[in-house]
Protein backbone atom coordinates (compact mmCIF):
# COMPACT_ATOMS: atom_id res chain seq x y z
CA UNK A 1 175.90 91.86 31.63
CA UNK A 2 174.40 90.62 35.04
CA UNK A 3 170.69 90.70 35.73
CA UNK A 4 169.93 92.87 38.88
CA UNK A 5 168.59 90.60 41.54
CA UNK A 6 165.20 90.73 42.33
CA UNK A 7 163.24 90.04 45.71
CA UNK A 8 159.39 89.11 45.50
CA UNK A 9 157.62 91.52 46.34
CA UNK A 10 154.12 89.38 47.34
CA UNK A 11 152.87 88.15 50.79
CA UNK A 12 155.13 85.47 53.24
CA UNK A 13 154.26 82.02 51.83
CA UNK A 14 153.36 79.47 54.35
CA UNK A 15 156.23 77.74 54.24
CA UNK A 16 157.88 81.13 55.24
CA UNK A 17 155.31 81.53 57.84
CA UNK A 18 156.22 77.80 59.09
CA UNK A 19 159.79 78.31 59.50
CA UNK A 20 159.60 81.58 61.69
CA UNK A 21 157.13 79.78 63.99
CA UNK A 22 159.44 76.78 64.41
CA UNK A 23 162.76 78.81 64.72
CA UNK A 24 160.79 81.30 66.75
CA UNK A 25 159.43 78.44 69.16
CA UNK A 26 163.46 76.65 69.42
CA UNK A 27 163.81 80.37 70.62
CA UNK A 28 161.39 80.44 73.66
CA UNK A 29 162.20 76.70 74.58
CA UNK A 30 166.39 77.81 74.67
CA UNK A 31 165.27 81.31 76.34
CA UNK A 32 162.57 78.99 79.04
CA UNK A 33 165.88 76.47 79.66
CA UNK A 34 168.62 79.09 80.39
CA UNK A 35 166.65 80.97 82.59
CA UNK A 36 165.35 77.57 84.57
CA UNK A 37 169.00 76.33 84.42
CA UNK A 38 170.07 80.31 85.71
CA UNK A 39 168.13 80.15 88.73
CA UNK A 40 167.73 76.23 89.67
CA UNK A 41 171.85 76.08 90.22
CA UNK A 42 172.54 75.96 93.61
CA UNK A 43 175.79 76.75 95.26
CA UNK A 44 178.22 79.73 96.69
CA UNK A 45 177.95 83.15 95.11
CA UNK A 46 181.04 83.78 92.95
CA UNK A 47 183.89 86.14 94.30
CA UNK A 48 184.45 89.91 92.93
CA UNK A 49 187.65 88.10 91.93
CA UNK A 50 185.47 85.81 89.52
CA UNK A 51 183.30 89.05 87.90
CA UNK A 52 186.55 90.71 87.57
CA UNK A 53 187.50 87.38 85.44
CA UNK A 54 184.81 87.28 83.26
CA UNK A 55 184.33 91.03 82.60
CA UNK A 56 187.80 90.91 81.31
CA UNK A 57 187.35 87.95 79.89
CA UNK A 58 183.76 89.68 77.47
CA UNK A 59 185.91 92.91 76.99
CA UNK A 60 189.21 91.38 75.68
CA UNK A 61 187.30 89.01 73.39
CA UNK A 62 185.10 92.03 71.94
CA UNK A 63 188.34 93.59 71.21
CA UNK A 64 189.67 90.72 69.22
CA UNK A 65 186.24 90.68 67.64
CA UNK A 66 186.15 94.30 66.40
CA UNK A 67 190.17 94.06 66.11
CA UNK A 68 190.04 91.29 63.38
CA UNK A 69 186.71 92.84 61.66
CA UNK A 70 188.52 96.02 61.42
CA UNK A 71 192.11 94.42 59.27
CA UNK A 72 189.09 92.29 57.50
CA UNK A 73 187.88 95.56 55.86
CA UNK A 74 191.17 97.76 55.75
CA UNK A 75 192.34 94.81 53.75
CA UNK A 76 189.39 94.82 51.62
CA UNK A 77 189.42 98.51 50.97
CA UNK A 78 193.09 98.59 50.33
CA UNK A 79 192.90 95.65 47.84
CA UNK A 80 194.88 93.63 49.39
CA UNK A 81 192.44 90.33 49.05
CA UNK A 82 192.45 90.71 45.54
CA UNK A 83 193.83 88.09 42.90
CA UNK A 84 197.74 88.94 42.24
CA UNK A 85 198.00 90.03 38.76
CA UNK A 86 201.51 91.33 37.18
CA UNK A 87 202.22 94.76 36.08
CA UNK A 88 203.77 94.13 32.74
CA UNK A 89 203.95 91.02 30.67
CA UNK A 90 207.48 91.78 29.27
CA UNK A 91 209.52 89.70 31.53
CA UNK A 92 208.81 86.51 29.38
CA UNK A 93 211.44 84.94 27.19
CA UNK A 94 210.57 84.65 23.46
């Protein structure tokens, strides 16, 4: 019989503590770059033809996304991603 996981229930250690500040501050220095990059790129505005492109660009890839997700659970649900195992055992020669 498994034992039940269990999740401490205390205060955030410091290491804990350490790791959100550093993965929060890689956060804010990405964020600060992108939006310096965003606005310090000089050149002609894009075409409707080139929104049109990249909308349908976002919207066919979320379909794929939410496609594939959705045959990743019906084949979970429908056991087809378990192990195959035989019905009967009788088809061996003695």
């Amino acid at each position: 019989m498994a034992k039940p996981t269990t999740t401490p229930s205390g205060p955030i250690g410091a290491g804990s503590i350490a790791l959100i500040v550093v993965l929060v501050t890689i956060l804010g220095a990405a964020g600060w770059f992108a939006a310096r990059a965003w606005v310090s790129v000089d050149g002609p505005p894009m075409p409707m033809t080139g929104y049109i492109a990249m909308t349908l660009g976002v919207v066919f890839s979320v379909a794929v996304g939410c496609g594939l997700m959705a045959l990743l659970f019906y084949s979970s649900r429908h056991g087809y991603d378990e192990p195959f195992r035989p019905d009967n055992d009788n088809d061996s020669t003695t």
